[in-house]
N, C-alpha and C. Protein backbone atom coordinates (compact mmCIF):
# COMPACT_ATOMS: atom_id res chain seq x y z
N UNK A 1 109.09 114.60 57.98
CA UNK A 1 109.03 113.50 58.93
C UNK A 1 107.57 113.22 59.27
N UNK A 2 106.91 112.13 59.38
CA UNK A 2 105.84 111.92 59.02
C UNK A 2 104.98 111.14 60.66
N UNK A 3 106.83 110.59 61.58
CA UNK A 3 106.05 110.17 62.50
C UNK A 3 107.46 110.03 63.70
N UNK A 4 107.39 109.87 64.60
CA UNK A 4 108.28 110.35 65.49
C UNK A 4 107.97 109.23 66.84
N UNK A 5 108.89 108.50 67.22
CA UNK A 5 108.57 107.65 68.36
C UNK A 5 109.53 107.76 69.77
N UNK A 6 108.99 107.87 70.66
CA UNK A 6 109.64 108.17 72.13
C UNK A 6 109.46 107.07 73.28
N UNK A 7 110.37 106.83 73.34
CA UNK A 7 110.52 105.68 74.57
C UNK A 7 110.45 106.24 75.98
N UNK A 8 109.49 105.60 77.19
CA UNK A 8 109.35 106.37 78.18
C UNK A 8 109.47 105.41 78.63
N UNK A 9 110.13 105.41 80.26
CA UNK A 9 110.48 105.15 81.32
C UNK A 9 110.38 105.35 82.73
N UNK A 10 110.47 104.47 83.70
CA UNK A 10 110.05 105.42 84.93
C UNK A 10 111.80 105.90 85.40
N UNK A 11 111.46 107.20 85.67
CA UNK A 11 112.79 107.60 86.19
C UNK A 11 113.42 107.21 87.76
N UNK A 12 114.75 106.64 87.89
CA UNK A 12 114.85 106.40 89.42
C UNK A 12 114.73 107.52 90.16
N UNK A 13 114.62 108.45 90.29
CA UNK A 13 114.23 109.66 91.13
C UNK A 13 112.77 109.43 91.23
N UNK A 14 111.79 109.09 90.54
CA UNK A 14 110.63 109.37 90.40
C UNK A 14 110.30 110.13 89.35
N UNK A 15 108.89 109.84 88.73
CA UNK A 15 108.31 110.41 87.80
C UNK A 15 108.96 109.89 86.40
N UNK A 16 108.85 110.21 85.14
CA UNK A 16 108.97 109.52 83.94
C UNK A 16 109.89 110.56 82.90
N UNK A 17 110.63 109.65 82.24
CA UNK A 17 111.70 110.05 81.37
C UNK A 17 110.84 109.41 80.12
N UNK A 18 111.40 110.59 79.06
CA UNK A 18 110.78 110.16 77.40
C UNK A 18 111.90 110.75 76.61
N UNK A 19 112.24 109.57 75.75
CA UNK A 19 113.75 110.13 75.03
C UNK A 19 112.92 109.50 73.42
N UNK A 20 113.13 110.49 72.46
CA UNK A 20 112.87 110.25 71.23
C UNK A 20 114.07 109.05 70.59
N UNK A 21 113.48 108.74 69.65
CA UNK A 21 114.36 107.63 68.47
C UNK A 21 114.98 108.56 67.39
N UNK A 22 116.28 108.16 67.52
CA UNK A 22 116.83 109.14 66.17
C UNK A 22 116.98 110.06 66.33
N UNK A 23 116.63 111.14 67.47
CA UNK A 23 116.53 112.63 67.73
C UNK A 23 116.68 112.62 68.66
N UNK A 24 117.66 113.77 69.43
CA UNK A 24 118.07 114.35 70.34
C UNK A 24 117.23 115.46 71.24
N UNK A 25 115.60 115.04 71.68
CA UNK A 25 114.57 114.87 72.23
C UNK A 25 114.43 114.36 73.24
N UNK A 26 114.53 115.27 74.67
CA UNK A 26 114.63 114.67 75.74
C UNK A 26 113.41 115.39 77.05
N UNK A 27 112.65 114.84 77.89
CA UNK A 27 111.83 115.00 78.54
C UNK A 27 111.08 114.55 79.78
N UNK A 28 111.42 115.43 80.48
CA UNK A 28 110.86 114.64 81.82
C UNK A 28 109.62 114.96 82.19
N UNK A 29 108.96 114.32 83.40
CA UNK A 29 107.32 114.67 84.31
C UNK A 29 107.32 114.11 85.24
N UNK A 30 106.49 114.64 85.72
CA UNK A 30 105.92 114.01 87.26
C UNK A 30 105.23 112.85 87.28
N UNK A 31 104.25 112.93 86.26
CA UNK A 31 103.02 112.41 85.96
C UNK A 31 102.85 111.82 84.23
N UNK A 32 102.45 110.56 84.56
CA UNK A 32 101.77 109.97 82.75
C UNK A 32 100.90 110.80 82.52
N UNK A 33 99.94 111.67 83.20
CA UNK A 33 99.15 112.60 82.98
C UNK A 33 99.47 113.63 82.25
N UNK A 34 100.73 114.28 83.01
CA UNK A 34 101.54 115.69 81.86
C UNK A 34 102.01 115.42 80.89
N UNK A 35 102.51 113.72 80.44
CA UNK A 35 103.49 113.34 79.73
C UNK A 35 103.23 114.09 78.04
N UNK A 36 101.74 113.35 77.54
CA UNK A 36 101.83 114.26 76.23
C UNK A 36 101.84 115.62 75.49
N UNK A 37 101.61 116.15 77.09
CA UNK A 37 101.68 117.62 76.99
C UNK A 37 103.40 118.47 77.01
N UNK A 38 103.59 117.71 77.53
CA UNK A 38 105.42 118.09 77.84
C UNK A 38 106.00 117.37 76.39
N UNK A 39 105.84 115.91 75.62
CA UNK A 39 106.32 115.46 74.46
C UNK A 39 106.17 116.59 73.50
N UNK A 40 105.16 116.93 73.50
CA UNK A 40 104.26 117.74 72.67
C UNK A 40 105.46 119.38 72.67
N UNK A 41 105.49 120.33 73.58
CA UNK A 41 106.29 121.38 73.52
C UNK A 41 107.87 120.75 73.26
N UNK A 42 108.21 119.47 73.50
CA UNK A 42 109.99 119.28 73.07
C UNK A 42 109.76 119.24 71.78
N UNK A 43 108.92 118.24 71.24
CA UNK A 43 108.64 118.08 69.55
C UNK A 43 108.78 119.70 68.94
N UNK A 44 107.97 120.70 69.72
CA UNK A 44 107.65 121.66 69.09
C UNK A 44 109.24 122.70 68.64
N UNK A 45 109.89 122.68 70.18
CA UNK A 45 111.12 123.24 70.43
C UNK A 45 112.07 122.81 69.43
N UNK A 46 111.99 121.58 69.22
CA UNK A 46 112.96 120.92 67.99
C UNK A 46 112.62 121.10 66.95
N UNK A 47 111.82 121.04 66.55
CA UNK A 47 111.79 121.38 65.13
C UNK A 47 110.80 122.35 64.64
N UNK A 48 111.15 122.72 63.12
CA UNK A 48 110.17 123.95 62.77
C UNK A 48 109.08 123.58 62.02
N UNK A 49 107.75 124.38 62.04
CA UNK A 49 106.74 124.03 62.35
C UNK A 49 106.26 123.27 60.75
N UNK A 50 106.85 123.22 60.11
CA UNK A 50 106.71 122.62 58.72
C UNK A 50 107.57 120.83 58.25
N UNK A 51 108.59 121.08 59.69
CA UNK A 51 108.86 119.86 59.50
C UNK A 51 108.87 118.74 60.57
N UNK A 52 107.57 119.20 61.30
CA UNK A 52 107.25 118.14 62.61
C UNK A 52 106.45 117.19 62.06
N UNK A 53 106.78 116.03 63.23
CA UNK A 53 106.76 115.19 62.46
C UNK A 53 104.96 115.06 62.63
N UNK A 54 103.87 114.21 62.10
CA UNK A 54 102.52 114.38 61.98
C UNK A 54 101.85 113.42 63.16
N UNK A 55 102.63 112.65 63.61
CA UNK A 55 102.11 111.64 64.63
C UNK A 55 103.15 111.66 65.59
N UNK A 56 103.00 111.13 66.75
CA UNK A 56 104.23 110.89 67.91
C UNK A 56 103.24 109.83 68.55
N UNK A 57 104.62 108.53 68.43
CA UNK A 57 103.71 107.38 69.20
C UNK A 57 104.78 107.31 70.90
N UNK A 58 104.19 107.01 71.71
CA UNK A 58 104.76 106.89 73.16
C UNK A 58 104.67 105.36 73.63
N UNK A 59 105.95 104.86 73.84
CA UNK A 59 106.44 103.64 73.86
C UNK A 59 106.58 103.25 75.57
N UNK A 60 106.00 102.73 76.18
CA UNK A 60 106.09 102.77 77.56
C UNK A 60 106.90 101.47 77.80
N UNK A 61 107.98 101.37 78.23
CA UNK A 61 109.07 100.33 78.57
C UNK A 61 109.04 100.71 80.54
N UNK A 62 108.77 99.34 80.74
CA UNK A 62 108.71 98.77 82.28
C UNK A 62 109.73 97.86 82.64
N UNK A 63 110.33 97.83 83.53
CA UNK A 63 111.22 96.98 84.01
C UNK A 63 110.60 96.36 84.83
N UNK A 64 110.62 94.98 85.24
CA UNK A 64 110.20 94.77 86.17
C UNK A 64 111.14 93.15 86.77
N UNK A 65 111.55 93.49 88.06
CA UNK A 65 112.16 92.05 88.20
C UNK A 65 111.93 91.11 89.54
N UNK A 66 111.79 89.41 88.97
CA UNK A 66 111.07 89.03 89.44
C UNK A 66 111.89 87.59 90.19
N UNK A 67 111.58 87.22 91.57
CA UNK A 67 112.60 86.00 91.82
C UNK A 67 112.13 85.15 91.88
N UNK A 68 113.30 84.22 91.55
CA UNK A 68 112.99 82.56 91.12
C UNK A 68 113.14 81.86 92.74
């Protein structure tokens, strides 16, 4: 696997949710600050060390709503 993409979110509790594409990769934080550090050990946890994937891109999806 050559590249690995995770969709992040703000969580309604607070702090940020990151759920991988295709993989059953799931991760929370406090902080956008911890975020690639926490992606980083789930990637690791999932898979073995020969078949991770070489890049991980982080997809930041915002909601935002607005009145007419």
């Amino acid at each position: 696997m050559g590249e690995l993409i995770f969709i992040v979110e703000e969580a309604p509790e607070g702090g940020f949710i990151a759920r991988a594409l295709g993989q059953s990769i799931f991760t929370e934080t406090d902080t956008l600050a911890e975020l690639p550090e926490k992606v980083r050990d789930a990637v690791r946890c999932h898979f073995e060390e020969e078949k991770r994937p070489k890049v991980i891109h982080l997809h930041h999806v915002r909601e935002e709503v607005i009145a007419i």
